[in-house]
Protein backbone atom coordinates (compact mmCIF):
# COMPACT_ATOMS: atom_id res chain seq x y z
CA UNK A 1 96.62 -95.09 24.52
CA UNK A 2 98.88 -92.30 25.90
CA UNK A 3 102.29 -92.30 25.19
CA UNK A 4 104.75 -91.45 27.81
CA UNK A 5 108.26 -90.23 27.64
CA UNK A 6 111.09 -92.95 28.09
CA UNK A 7 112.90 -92.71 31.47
CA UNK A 8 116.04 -93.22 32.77
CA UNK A 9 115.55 -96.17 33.86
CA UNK A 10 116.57 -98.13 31.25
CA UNK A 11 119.43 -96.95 31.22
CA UNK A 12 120.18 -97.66 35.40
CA UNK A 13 119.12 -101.35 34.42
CA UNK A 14 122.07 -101.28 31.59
CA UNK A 15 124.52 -99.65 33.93
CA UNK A 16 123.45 -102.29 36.95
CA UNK A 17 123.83 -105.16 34.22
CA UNK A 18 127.18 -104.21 32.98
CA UNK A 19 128.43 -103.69 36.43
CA UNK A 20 127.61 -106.87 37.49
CA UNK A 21 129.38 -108.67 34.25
CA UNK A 22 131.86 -106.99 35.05
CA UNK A 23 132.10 -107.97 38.55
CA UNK A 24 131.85 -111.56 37.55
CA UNK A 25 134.70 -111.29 34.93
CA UNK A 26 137.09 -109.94 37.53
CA UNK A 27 136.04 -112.66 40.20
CA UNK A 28 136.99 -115.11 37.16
CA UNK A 29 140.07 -113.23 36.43
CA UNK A 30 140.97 -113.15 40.29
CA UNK A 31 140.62 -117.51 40.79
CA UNK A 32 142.91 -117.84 38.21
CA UNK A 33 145.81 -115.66 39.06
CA UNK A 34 145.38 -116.62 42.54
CA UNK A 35 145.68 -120.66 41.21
CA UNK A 36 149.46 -120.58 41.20
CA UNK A 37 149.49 -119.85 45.15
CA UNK A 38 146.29 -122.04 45.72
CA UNK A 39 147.54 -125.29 44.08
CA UNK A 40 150.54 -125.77 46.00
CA UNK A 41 148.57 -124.41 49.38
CA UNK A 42 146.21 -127.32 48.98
CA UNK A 43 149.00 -129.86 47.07
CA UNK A 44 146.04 -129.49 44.11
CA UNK A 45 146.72 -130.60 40.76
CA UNK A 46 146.41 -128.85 37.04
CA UNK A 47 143.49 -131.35 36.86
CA UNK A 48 141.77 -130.63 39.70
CA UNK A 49 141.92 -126.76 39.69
CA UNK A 50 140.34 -127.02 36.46
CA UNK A 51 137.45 -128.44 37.94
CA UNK A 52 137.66 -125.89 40.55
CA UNK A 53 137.81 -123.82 37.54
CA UNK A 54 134.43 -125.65 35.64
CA UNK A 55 132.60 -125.39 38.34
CA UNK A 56 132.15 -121.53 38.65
CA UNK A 57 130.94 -122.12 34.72
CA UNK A 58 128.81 -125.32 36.05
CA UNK A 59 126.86 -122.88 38.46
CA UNK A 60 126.45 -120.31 36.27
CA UNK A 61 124.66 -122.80 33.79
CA UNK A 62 122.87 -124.22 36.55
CA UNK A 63 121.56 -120.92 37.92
CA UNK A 64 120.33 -119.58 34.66
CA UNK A 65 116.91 -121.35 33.93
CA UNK A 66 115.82 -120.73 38.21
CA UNK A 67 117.33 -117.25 37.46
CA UNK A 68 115.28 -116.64 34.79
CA UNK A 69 111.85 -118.05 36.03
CA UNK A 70 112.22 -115.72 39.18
CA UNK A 71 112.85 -112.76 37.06
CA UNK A 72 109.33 -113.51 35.21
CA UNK A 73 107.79 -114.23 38.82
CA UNK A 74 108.94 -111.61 41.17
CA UNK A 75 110.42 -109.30 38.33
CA UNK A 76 114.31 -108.20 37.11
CA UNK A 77 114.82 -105.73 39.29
CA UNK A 78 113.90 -107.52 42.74
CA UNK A 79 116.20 -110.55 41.58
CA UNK A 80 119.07 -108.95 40.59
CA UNK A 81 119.08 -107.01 43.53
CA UNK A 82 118.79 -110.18 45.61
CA UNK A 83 121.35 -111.98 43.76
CA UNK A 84 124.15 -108.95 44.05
CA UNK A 85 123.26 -109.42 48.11
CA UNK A 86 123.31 -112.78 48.26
């Protein structure tokens, strides 16, 4: 067994990872400043943009056993890329 040395692109995948959490965070942090102009917009209530609110979580939980089995099928690095397109 030869050993080759490590490559960078480990540390791409970490970089691509973290980017993309921390595009999600700010998406999440975005919806809920945004709620105080959106509830009155749409006459929502407190109630009902917390739903609105849920289901962001909902999908995420949906998403992540698919997610996962596509990462073992087609590999990591061809579904994250799809999913940052989609």
């Amino acid at each position: 067994m030869i050993a080759t040395a490590p490559t960078r692109t480990r540390w791409l995948t970490v970089t691509l990872m973290f980017g993309i959490g921390v595009l999600m965070f700010i998406d999440r942090v975005n919806i809920s400043i945004a709620a105080k102009y959106i509830m009155p917009e749409y006459d929502l209530s407190n109630v009902q943009m917390g739903w609105i609110f849920s289901s962001f979580v909902f999908g995420y939980a949906v998403l992540q056993i698919p997610g996962g089995s596509l990462g073992d099928r087609l590999g990591p690095r061809r579904v994250l890329a799809g999913a940052i397109l989609w």
